[in-house]
Protein backbone atom coordinates (compact mmCIF):
# COMPACT_ATOMS: atom_id res chain seq x y z
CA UNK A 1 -2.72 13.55 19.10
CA UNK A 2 -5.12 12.10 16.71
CA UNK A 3 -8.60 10.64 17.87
CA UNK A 4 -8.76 7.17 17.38
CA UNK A 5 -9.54 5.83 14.41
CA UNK A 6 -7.25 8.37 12.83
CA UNK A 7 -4.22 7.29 10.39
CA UNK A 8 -0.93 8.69 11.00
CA UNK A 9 1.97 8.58 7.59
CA UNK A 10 5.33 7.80 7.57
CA UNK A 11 8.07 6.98 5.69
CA UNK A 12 9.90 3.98 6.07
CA UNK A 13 12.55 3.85 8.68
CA UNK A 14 15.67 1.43 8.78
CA UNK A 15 17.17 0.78 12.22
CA UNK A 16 20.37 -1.28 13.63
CA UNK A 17 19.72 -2.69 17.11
CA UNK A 18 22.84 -3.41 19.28
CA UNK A 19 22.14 -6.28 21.36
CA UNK A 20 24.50 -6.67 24.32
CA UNK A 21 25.12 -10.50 23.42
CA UNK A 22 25.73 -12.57 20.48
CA UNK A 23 22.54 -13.70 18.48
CA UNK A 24 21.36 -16.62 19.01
CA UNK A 25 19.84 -19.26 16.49
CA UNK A 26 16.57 -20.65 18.03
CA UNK A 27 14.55 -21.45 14.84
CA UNK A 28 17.00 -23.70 12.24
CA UNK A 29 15.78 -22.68 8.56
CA UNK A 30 17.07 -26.20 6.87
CA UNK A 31 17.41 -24.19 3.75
CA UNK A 32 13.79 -23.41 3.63
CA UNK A 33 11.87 -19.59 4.43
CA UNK A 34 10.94 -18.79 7.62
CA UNK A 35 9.14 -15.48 8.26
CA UNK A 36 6.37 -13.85 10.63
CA UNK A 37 7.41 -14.55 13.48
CA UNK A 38 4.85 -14.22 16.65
CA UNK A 39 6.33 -14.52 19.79
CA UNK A 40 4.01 -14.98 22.97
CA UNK A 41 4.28 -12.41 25.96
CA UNK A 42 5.74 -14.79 28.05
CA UNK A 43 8.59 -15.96 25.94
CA UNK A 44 7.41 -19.80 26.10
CA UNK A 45 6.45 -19.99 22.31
CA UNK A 46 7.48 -18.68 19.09
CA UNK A 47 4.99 -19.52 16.25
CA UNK A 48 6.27 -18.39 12.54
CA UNK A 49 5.54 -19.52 8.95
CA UNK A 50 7.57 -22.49 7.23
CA UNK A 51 7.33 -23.65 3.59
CA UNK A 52 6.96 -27.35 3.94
CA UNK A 53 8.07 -30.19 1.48
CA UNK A 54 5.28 -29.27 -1.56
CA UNK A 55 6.07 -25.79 -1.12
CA UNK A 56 3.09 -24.85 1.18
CA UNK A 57 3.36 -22.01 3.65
CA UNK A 58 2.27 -23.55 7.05
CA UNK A 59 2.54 -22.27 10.84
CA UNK A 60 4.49 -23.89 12.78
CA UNK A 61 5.28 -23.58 16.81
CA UNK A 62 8.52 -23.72 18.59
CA UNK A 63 8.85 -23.83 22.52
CA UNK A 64 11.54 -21.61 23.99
CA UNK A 65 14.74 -22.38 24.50
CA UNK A 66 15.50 -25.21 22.30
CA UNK A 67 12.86 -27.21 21.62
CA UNK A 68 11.79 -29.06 18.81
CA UNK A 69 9.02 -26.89 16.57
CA UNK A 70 5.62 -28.56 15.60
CA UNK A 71 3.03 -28.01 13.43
CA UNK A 72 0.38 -25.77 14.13
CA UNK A 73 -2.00 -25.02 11.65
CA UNK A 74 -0.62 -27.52 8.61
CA UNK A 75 -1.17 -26.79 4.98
CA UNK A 76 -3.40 -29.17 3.52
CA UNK A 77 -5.53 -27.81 0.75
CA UNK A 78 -4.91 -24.21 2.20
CA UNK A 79 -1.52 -22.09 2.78
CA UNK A 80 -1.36 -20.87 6.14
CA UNK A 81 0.40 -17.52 6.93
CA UNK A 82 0.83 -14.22 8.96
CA UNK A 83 0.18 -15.81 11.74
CA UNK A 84 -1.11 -12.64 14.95
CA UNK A 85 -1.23 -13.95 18.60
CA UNK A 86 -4.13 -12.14 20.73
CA UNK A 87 -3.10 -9.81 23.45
CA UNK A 88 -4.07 -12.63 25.97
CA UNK A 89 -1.80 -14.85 24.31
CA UNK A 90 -5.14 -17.19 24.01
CA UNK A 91 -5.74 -17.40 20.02
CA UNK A 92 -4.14 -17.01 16.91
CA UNK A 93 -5.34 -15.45 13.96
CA UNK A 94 -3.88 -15.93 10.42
CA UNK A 95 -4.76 -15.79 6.70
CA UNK A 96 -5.31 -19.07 4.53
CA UNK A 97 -5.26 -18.92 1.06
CA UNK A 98 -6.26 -21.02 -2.37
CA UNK A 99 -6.95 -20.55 -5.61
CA UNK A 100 -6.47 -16.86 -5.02
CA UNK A 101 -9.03 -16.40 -2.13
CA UNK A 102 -7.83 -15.08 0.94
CA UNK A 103 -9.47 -15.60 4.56
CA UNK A 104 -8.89 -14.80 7.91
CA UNK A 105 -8.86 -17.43 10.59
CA UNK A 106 -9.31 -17.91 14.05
CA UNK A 107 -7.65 -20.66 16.18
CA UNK A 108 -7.14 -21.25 20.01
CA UNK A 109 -3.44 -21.79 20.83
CA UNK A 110 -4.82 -24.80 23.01
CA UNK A 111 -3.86 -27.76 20.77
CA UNK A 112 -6.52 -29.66 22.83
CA UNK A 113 -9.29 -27.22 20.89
CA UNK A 114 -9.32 -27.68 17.50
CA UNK A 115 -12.30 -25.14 16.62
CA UNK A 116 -10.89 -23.05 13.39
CA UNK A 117 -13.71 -20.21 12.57
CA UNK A 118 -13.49 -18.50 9.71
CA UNK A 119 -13.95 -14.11 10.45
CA UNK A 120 -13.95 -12.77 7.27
CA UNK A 121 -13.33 -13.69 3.66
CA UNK A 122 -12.36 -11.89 0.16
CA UNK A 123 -9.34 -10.24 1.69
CA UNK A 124 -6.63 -9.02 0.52
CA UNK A 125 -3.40 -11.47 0.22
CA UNK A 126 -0.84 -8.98 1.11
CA UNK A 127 -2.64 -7.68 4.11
CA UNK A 128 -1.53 -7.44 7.47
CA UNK A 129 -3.44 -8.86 9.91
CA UNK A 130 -3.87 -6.70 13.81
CA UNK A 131 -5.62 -7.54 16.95
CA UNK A 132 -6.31 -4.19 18.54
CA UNK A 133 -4.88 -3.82 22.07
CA UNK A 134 -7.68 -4.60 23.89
CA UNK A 135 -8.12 -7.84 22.14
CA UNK A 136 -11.64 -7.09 20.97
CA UNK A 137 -10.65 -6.26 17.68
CA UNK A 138 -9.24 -7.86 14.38
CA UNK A 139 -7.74 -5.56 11.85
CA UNK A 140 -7.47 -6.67 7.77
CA UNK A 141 -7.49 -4.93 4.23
CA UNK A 142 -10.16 -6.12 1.60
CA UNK A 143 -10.37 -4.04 -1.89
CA UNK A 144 -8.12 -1.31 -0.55
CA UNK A 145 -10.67 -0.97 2.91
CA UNK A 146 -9.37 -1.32 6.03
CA UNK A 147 -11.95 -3.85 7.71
CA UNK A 148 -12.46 -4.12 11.34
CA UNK A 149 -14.25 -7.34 13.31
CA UNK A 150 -15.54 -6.82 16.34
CA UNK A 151 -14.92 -10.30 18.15
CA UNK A 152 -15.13 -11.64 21.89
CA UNK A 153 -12.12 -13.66 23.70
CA UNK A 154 -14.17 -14.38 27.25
CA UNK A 155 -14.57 -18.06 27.57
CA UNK A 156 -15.08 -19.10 24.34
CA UNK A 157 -14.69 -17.10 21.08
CA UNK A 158 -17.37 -14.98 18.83
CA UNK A 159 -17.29 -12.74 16.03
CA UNK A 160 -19.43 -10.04 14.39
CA UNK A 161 -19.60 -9.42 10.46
CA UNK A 162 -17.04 -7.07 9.32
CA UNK A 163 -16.96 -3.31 9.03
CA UNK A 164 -15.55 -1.36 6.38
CA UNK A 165 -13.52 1.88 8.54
CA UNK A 166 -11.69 3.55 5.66
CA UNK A 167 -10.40 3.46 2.72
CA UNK A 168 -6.60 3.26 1.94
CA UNK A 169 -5.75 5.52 -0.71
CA UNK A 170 -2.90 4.44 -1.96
CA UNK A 171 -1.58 2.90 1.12
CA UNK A 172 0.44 -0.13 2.06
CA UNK A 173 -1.98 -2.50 3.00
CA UNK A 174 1.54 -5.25 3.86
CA UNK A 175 2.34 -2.86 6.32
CA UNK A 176 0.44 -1.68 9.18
CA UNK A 177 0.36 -1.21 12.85
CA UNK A 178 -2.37 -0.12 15.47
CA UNK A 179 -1.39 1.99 18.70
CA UNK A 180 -2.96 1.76 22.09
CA UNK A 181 -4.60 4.76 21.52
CA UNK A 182 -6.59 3.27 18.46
CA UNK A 183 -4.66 5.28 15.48
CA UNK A 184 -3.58 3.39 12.69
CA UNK A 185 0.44 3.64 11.41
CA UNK A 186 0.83 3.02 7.85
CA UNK A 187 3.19 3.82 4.95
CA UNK A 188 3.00 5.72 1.95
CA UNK A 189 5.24 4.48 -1.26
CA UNK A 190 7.48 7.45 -1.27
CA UNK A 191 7.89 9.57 -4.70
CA UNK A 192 10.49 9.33 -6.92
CA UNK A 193 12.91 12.29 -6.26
CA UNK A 194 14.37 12.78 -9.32
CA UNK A 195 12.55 13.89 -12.34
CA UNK A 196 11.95 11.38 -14.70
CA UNK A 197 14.67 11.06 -17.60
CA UNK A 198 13.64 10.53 -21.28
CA UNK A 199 15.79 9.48 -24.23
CA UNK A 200 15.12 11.40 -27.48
CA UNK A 201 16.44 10.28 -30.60
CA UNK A 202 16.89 13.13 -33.48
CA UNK A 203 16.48 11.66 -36.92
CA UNK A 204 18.68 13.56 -39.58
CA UNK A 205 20.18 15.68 -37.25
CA UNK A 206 22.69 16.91 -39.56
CA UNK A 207 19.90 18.95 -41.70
CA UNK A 208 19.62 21.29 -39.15
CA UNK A 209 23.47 22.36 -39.33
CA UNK A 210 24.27 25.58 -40.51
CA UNK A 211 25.83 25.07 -44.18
C-alpha cells in the first residue's frame, strides 16, 4: 500500500450491475440532460445538474421517493455544476462557471442558510471536484495541479488558501477519486495499440518497372 498522498493508475474499467429489481425512474429528464448525481447517505435527497430553459447548467434537489425536485443553486449569471455532498451530508460543494472562469463553491444544504463562499478560483472546467473522507478536505485540478483546501465543517464553515500537491502529468483531471487511506485513483488515456498507418502515394510508379 501506498502512503497517502500517493497516486495509484488504472485503466478504465466497464462494469454491468445486476440489480435484483426493475429500475426505477425517480428523476424525469423532460427531454433535457441530467447528470452528476449526489445522493445523500441517508437516501432522503438526490441533488444532480439540470440544463434549464436558456440552456444553463443548474443544481437542482429531489426528495426521495417521489417528490417534486427544486432548485438548489439556480443559474443566474453563473452555470452551476458537479455538484459533491460533504461526508456529513452538511454542505455542498460545486463549480460555477462564466466567461471561461471556473470556481469552486461552498454551500450549506440548509436552504434556511444562504451563505455561498467562494474556496478557490482559476480552476480547471473539467475537473472533478472531492471532499476527502474525513470531510476536512476539498480536492480540484487548476493548470494540470491537483489543489487541495484545507477547510473546517464544525459549526459553521472556514477555509484555508489552496495548496498545490502534485502535478498531473498527463492525467485525467474529469476523473478522479480519493480513498480512505488518502491515495488518489486516477486514469491514464491509454495508448493506441496499433501502430500508426500511413498512406504513401508513388508518383510514376511505372518508371521503376523492369523494361
Amino acid at each position: 500500500m501506498a502512503v497517502a498522498g500517493s497516486v495509484s493508475f488504472v485503466a478504465p474499467v466497464f462494469a454491468c450491475i445486476i440489480a435484483s429489481s426493475p429500475p426505477e425512474r425517480i428523476v424525469a429528464s423532460e427531454f433535457t440532460r441530467i447528470g452528476a448525481p449526489a445522493l445523500t447517505a441517508s437516501g432522503d435527497y438526490v441533488y444532480f445538474t439540470k440544463l434549464n430553459a436558456d440552456s444553463r447548467v443548474q443544481i437542482r434537489r429531489q426528495r426521495l421517493p417521489n417528490g417534486q425536485s427544486e432548485v438548489f443553486v439556480p443559474a443566474t449569471a453563473q452555470e452551476a455544476s458537479r455538484p459533491q455532498l460533504s461526508p456529513d451530508g452538511r454542505w455542498i460543494a460545486f463549480l460555477t462557471s462564466e466567461a471561461g472562469s471556473t470556481e469552486v463553491h461552498v454551500r450549506s444544504t440548509d436552504v434556511e442558510h444562504s451563505e455561498d463562499w467562494r474556496v478557490a478560483a482559476c480552476t480547471s472546467g473539467r475537473t472533478a471536484l472531492r471532499w476527502s473522507h474525513a470531510g476536512d478536505e476539498l480536492f480540484y485540478v487548476a493548470n494540470g495541479v491537483m489543489m487541495a483546501v484545507r477547510v473546517t465543517t464544525a459549526g459553521s464553515f472556514s477555509f484555508q488558501p489552496p495548496r498545490p500537491l502534485f502535478n498531473l502529468n498527463g492525467l485525467l483531471s474529469a476523473s478522479f477519486d480519493v480513498g480512505a487511506d488518502g491515495r488518489f485513483l486516477m486514469v491514464r488515456p491509454r495508448p493506441a495499440l496499433r501502430p500508426r498507418s500511413e498512406l504513401v502515394m508513388l508518383e510514376r510508379w511505372t518508371d521503376l518497372l523492369r523494361k
